[in-house]
C-alpha atoms as a PDB file:
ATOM      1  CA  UNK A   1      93.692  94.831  98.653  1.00  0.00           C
ATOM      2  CA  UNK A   2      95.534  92.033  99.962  1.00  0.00           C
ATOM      3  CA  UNK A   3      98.916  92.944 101.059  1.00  0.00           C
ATOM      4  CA  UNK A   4     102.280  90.949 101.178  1.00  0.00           C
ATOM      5  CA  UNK A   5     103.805  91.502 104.876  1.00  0.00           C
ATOM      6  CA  UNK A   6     106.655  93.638 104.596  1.00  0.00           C
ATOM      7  CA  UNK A   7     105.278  95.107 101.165  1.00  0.00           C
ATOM      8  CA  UNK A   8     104.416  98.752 101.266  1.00  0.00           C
ATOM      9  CA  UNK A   9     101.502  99.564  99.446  1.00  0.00           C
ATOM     10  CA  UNK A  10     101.512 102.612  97.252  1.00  0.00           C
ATOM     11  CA  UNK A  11      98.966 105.162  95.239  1.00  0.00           C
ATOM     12  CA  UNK A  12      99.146 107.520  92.735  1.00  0.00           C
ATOM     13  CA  UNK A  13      99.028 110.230  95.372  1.00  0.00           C
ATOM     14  CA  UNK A  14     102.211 109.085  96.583  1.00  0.00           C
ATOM     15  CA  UNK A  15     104.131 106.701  93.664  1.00  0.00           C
ATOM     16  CA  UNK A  16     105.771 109.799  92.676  1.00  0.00           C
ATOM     17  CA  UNK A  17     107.505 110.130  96.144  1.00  0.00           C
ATOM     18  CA  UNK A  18     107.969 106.380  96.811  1.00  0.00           C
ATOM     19  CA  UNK A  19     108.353 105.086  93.696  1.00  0.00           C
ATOM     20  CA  UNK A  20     110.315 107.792  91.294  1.00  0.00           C
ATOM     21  CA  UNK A  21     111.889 109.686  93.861  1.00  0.00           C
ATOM     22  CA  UNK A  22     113.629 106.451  95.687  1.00  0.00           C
ATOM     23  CA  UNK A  23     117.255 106.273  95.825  1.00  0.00           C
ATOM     24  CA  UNK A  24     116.865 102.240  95.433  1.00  0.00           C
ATOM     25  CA  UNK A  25     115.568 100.107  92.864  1.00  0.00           C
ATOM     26  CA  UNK A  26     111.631  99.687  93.124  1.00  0.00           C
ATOM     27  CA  UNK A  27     109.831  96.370  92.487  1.00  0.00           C
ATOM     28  CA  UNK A  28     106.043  97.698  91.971  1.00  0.00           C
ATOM     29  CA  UNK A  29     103.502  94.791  91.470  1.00  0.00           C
ATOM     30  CA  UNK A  30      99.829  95.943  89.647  1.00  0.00           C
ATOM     31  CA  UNK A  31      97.543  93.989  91.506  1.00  0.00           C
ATOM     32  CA  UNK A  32      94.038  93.678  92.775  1.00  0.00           C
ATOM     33  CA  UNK A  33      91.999  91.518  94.538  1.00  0.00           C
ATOM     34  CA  UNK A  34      89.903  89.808  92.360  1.00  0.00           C
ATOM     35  CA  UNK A  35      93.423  88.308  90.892  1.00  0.00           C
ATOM     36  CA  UNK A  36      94.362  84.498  91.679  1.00  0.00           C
ATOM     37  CA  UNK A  37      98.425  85.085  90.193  1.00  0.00           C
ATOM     38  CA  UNK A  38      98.418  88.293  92.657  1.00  0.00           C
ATOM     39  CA  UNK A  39      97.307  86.755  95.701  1.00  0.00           C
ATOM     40  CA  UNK A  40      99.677  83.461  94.825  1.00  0.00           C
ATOM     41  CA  UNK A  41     102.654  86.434  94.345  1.00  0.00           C
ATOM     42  CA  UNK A  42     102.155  87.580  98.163  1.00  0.00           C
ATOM     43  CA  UNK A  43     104.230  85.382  99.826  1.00  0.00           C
ATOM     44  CA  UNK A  44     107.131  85.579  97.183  1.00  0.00           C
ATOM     45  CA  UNK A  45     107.102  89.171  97.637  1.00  0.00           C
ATOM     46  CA  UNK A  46     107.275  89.010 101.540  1.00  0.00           C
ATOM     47  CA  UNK A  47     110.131  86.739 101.327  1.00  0.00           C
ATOM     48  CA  UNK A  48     112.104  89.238  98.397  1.00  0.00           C
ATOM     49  CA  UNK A  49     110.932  92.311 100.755  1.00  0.00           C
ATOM     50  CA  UNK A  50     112.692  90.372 103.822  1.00  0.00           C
ATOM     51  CA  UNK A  51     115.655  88.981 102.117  1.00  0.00           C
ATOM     52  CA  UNK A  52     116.427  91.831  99.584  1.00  0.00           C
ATOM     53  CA  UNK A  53     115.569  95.273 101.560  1.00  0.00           C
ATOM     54  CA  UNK A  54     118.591  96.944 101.573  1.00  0.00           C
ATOM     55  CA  UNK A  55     118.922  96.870  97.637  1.00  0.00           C
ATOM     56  CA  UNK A  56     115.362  96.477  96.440  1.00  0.00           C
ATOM     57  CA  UNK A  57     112.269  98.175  97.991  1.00  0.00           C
ATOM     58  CA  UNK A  58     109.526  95.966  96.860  1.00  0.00           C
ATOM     59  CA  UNK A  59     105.507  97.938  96.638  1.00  0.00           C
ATOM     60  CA  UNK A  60     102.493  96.772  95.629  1.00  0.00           C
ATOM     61  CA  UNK A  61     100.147  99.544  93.816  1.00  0.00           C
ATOM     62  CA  UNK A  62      96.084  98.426  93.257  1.00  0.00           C
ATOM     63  CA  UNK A  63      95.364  98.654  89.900  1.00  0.00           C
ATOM     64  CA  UNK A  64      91.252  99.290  90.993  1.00  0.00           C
ATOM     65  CA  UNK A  65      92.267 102.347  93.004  1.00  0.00           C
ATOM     66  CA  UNK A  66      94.645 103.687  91.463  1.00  0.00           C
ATOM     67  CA  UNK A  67      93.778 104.276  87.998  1.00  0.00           C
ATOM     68  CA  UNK A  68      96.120 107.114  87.392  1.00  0.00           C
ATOM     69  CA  UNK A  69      99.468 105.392  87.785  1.00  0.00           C
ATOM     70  CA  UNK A  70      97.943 101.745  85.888  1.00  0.00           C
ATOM     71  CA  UNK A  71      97.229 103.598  83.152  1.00  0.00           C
ATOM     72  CA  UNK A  72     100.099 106.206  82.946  1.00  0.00           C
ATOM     73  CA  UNK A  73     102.543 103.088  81.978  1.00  0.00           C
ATOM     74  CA  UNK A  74     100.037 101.153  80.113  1.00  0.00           C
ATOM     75  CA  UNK A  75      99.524  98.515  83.326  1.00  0.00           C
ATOM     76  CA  UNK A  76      96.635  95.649  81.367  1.00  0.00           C
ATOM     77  CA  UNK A  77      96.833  92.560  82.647  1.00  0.00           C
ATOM     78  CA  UNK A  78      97.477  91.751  86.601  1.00  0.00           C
ATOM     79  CA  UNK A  79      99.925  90.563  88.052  1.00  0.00           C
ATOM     80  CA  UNK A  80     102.724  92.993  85.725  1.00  0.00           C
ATOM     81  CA  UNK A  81     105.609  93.566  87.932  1.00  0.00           C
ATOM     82  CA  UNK A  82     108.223  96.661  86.903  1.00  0.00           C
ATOM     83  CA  UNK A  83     111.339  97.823  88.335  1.00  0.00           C
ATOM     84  CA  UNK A  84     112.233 101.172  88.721  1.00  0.00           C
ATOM     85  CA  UNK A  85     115.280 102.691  88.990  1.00  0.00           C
ATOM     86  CA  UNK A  86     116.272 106.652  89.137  1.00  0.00           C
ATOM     87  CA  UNK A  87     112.770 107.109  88.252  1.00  0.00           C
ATOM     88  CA  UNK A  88     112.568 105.519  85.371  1.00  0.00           C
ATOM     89  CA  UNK A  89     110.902 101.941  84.425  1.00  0.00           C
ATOM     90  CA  UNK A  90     113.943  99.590  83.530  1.00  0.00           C
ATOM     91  CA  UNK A  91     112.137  96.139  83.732  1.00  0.00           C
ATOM     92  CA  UNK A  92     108.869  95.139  82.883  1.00  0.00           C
ATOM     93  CA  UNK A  93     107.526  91.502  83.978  1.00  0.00           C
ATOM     94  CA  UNK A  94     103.423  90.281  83.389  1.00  0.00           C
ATOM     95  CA  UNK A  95     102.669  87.088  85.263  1.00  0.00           C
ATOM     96  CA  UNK A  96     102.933  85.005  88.774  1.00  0.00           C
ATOM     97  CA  UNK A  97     106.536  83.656  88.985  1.00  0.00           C
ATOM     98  CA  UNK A  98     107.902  81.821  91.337  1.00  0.00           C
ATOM     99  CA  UNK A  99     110.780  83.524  93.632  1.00  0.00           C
ATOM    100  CA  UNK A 100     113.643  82.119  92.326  1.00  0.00           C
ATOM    101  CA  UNK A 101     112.860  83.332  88.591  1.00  0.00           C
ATOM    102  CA  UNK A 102     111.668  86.809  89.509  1.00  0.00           C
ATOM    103  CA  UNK A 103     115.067  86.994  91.572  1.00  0.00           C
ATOM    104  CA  UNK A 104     117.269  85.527  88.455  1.00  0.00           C
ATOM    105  CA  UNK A 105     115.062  88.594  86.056  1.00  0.00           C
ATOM    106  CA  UNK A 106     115.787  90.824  88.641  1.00  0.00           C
ATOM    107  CA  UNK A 107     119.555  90.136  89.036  1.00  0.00           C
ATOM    108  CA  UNK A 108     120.612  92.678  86.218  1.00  0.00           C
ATOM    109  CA  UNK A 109     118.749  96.057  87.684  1.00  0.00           C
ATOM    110  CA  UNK A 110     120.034  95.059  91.264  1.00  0.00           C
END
């Protein structure tokens, strides 16, 4: 998978820790590799992990290898983006966007 810098990535050994169990709000982005939109979302998500970090932990979860979790909250077409917050899903997003428009959706659950 092709990681943002900055951007944890997470499985569905581990979302339940990371993801559910974090005290702040969790950006997850479905992606894989063989995904134009994702790979265009990496740098957008490097620069929201750098500039929003202390309110927003921003995660990336591949949908290939991590079947579990994509499926579990009906993840079908790449990139979908959802917040979570007090482990529950509060925002659900499908499709690259740039930076400024994923921060404006994102301004309510921050």
């Amino acid at each position: 998978m092709i990681r943002a810098t900055g951007v944890a990535e997470v499985t569905d050994a581990d979302f339940g820790t990371e993801v559910l169990g974090s005290e702040l709000p969790v950006l997850v982005e479905f992606t894989a590799d063989w995904c134009p939109p994702c790979r265009q979302m990496g740098p957008v998500l490097t620069a929201l992990a750098a500039e929003e970090g202390e309110r927003l932990k921003v995660v990336q979860l591949d949908v290939d290898t991590n079947p579990l979790t994509t499926n579990a909250y009906r993840v079908l077409s790449m990139p979908t983006f959802m917040v979570f917050r007090d482990g529950e899903p509060v925002r659900s997003m499908v499709g690259a966007r740039a930076k400024r428009r994923l921060l404006e959706e994102l301004t309510d659950v921050l």
